[in-house]
C-alpha atoms as a PDB file:
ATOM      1  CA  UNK A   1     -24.117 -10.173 -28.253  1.00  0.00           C
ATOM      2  CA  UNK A   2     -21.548  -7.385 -28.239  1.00  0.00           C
ATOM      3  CA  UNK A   3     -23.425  -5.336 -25.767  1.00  0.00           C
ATOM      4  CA  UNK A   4     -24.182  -8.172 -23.485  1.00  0.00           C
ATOM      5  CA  UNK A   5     -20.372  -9.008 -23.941  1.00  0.00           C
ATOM      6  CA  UNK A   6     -18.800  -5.527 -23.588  1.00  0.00           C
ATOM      7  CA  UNK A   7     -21.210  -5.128 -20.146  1.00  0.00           C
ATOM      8  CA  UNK A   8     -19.979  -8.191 -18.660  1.00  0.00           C
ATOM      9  CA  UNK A   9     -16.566  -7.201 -19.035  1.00  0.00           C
ATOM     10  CA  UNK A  10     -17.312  -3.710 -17.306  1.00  0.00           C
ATOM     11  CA  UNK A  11     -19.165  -5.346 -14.503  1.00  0.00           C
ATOM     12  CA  UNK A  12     -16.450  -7.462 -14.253  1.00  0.00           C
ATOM     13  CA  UNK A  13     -14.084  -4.578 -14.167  1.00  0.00           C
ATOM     14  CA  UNK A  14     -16.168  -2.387 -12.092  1.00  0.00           C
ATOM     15  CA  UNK A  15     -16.354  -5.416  -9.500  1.00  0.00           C
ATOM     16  CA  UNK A  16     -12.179  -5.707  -9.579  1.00  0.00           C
ATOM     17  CA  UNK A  17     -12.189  -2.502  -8.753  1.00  0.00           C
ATOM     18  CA  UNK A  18     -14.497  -2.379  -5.839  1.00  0.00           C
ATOM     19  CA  UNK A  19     -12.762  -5.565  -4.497  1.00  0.00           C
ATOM     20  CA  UNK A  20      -9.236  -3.764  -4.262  1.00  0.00           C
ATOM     21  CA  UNK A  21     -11.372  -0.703  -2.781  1.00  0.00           C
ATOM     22  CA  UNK A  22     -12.845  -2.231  -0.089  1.00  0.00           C
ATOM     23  CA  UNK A  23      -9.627  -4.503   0.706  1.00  0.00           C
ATOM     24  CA  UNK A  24      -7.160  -1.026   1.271  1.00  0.00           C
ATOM     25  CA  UNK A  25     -10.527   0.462   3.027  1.00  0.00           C
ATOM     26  CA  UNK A  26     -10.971  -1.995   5.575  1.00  0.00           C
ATOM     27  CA  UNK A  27      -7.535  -2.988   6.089  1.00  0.00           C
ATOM     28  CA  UNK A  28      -6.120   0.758   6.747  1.00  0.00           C
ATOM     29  CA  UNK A  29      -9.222   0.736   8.777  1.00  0.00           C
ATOM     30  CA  UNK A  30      -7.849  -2.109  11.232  1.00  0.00           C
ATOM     31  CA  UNK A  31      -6.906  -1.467  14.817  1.00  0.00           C
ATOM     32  CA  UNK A  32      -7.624  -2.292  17.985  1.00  0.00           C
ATOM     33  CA  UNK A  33      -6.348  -1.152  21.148  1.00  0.00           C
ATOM     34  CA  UNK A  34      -6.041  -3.849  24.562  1.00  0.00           C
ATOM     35  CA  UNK A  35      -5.044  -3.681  27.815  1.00  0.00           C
ATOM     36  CA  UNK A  36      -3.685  -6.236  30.165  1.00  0.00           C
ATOM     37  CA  UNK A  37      -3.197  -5.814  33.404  1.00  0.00           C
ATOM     38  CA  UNK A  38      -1.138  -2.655  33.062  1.00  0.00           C
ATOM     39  CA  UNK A  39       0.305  -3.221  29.875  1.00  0.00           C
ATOM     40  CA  UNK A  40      -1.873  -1.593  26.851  1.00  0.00           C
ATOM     41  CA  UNK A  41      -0.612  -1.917  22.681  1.00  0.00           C
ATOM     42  CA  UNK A  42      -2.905  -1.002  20.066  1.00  0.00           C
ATOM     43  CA  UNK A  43      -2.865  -3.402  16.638  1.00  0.00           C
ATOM     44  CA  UNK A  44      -2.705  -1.062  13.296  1.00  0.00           C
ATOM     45  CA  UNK A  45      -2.145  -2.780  10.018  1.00  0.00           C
ATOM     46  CA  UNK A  46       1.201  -0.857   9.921  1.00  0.00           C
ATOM     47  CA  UNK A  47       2.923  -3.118  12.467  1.00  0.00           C
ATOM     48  CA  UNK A  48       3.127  -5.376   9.608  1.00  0.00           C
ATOM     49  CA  UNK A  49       5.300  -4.920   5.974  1.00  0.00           C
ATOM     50  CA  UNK A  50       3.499  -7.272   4.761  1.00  0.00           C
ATOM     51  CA  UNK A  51      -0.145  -5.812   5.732  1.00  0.00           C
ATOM     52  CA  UNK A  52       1.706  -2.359   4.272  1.00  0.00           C
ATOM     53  CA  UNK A  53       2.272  -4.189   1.174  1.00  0.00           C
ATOM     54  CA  UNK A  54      -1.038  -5.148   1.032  1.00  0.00           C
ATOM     55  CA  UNK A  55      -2.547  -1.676   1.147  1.00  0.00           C
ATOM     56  CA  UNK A  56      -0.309   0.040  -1.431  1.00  0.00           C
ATOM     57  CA  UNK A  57      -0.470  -2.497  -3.555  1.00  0.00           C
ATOM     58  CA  UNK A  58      -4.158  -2.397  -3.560  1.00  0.00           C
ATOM     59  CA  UNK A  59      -3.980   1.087  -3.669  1.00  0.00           C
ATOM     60  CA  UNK A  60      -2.216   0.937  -6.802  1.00  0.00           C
ATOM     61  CA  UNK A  61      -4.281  -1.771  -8.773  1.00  0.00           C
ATOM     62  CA  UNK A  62      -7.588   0.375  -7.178  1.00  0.00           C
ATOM     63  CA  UNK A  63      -6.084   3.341  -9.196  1.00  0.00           C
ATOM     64  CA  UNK A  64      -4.914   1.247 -12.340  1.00  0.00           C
ATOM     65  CA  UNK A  65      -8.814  -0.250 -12.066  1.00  0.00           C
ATOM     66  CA  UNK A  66     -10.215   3.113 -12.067  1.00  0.00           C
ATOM     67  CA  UNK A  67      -8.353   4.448 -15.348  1.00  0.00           C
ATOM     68  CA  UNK A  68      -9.234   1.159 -17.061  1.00  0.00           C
ATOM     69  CA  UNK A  69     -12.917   1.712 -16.340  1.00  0.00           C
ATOM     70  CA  UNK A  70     -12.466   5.186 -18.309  1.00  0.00           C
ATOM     71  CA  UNK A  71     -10.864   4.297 -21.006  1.00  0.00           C
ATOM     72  CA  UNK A  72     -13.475   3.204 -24.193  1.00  0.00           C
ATOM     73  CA  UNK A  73     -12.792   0.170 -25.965  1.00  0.00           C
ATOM     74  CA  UNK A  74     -12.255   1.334 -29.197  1.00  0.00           C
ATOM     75  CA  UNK A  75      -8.937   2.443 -28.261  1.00  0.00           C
ATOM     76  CA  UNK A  76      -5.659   0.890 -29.242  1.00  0.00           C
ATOM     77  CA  UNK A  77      -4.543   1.520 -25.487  1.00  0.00           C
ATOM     78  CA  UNK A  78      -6.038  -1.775 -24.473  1.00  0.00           C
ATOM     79  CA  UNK A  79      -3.070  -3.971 -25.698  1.00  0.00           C
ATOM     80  CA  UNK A  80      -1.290  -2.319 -23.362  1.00  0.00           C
ATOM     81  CA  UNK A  81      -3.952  -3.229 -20.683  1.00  0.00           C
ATOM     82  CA  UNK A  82      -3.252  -6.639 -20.990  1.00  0.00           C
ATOM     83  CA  UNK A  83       0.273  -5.866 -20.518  1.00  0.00           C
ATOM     84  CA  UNK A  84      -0.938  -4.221 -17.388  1.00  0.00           C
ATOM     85  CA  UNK A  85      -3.641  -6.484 -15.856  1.00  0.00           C
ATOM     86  CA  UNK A  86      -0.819  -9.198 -16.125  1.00  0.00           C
ATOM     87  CA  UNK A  87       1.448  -6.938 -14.198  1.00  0.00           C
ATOM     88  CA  UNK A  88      -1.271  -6.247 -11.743  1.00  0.00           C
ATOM     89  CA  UNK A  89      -3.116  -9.043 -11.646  1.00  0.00           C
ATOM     90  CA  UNK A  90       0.737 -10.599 -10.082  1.00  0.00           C
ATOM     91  CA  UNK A  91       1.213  -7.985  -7.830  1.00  0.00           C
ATOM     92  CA  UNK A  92      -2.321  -9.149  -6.340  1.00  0.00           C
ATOM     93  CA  UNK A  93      -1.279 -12.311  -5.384  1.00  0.00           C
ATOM     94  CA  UNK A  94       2.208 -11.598  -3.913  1.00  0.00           C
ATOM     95  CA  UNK A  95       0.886  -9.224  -1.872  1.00  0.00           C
ATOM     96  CA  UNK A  96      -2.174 -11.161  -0.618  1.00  0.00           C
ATOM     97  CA  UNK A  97       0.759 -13.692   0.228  1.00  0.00           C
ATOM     98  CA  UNK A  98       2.908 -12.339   1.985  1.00  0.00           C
ATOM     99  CA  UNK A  99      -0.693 -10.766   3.993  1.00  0.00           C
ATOM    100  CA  UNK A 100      -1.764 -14.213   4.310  1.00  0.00           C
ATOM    101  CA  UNK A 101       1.046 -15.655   5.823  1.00  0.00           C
ATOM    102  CA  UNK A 102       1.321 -12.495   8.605  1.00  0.00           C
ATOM    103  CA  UNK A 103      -2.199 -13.584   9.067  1.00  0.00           C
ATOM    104  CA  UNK A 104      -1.890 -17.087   9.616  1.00  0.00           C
ATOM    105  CA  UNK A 105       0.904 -16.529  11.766  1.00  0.00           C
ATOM    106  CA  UNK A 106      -0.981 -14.077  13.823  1.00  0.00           C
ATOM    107  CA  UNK A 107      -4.233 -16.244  14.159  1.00  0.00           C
ATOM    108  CA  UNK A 108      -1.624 -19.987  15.214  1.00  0.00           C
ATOM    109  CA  UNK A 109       1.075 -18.143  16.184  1.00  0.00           C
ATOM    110  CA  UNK A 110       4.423 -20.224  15.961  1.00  0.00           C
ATOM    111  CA  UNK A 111       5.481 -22.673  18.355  1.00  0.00           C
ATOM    112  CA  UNK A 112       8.589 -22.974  17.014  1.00  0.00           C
ATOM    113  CA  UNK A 113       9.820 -19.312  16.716  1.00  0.00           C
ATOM    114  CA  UNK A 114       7.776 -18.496  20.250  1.00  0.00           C
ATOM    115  CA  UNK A 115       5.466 -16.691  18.752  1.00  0.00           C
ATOM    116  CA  UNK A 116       2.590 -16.861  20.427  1.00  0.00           C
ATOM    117  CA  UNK A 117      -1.361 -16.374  18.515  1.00  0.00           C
ATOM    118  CA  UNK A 118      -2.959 -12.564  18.945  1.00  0.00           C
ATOM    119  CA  UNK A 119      -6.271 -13.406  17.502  1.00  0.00           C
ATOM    120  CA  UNK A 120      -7.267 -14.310  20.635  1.00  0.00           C
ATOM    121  CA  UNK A 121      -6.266 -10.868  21.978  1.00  0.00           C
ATOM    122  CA  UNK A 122      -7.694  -8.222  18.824  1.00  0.00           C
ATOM    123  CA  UNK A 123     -10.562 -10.354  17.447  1.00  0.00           C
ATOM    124  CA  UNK A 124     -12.386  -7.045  15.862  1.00  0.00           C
ATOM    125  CA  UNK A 125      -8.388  -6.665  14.254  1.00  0.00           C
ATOM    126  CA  UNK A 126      -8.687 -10.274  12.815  1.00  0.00           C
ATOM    127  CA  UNK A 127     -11.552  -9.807  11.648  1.00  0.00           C
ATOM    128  CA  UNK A 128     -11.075  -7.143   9.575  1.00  0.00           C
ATOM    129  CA  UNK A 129      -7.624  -8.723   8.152  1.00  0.00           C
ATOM    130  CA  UNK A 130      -9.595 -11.433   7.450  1.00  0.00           C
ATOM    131  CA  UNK A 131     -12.536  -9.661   6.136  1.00  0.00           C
ATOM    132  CA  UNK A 132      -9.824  -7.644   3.721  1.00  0.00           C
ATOM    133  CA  UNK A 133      -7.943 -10.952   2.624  1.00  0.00           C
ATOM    134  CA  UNK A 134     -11.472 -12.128   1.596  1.00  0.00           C
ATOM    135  CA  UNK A 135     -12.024  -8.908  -0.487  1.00  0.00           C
ATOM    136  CA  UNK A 136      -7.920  -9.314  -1.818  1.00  0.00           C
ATOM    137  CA  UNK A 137      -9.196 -12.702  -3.148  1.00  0.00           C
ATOM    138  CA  UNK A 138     -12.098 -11.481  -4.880  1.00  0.00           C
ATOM    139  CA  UNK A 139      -9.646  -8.979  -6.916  1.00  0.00           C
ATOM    140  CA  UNK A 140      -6.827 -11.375  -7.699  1.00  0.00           C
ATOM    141  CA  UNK A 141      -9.701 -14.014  -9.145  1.00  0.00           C
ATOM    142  CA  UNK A 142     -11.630 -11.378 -10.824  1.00  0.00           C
ATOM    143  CA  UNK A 143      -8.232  -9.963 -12.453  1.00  0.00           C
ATOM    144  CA  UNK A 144      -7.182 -13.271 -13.515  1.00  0.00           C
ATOM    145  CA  UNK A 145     -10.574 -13.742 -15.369  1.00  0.00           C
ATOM    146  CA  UNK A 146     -10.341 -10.180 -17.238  1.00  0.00           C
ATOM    147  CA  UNK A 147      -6.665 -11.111 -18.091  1.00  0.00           C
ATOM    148  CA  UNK A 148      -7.728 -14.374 -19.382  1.00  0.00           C
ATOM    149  CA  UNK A 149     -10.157 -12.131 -21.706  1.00  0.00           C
ATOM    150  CA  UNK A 150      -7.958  -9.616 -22.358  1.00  0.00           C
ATOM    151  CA  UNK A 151      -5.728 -12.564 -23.708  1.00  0.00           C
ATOM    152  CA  UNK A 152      -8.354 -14.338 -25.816  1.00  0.00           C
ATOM    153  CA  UNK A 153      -9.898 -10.677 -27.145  1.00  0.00           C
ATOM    154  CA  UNK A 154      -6.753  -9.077 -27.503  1.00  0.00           C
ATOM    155  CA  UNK A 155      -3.989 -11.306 -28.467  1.00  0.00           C
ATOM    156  CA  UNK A 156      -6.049 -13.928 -29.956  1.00  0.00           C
ATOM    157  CA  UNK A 157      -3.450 -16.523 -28.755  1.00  0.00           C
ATOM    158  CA  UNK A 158      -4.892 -19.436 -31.016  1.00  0.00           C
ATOM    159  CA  UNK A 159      -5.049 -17.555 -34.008  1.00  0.00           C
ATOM    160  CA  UNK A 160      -8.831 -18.857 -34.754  1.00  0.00           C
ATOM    161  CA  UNK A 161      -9.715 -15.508 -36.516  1.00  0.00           C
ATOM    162  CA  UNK A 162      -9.420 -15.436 -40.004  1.00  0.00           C
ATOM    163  CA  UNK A 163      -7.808 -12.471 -41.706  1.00  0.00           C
END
């Protein structure tokens, strides 16, 4: 049972860490370049703070996610990951926030602010924002799971061991 336990938790460790991977990977990977009529601009994910945001912030939890994977459970560090995948686990979903809403604004524009939709311009750029969002997600639900078992493991919050 402990086994089976302690290789869930560093599948499901292993799998927050790919997540964030892939996210940075394919959203520093986004650009696309279009021409129209003799104007030409070229999409990169750093036209956006918010898509920067993104990236080092996943670039920080994919590092974070990497050390945790090292470190052996026996050690008396892991009260401080809890600490640290509630830290992370909220810098996950801020950043996939503010991403989402440069998104959303770049896919329906704004007809209020006269901003008008690009996603019909850069599909391949969309889609990779989009594909990276979808990884973002993955992370910030698989980090709220290990915090919620780093919680109950950990801190025992309703005391049902006995001493």
């Amino acid at each position: 049972m402990a086994n089976t336990r302690r290789i869930c938790l560093l599948l499901l460790r292993f799998l927050a860490f790919a997540s964030t991977l892939s996210a940075v990977i394919v959203m520093a990977t986004s650009h696309e370049r279009v021409s129209f009529l003799t104007i030409s601009f070229e999409t990169r994910y750093t036209n956006s703070p918010a898509f920067k945001y993104f990236v080092i912030s996943n670039s920080v939890v994919t590092v974070y996610g990497f050390l945790a994977l090292l470190l052996p459970q026996e050690s008396l560090l892991w009260r401080l990951v809890v600490a640290m995948d509630l830290v992370f686990t909220m810098l996950l979903i801020s950043s996939i926030s503010a991403a989402l809403a440069i998104a959303e604004v770049g896919k329906n524009g704004n007809n209020y602010a006269a901003w008008i939709p690009i996603c019909g311009s850069v599909p391949k750029f969309c889609n990779q924002v989009k594909g990276a969002l979808i990884a973002g997600f993955i992370a910030v639900i698989t980090y709220m799971i290990l915090l919620l078992h780093s919680l109950h493991t950990v801190l025992d919050p309703l005391l049902l061991r006995k001493s």
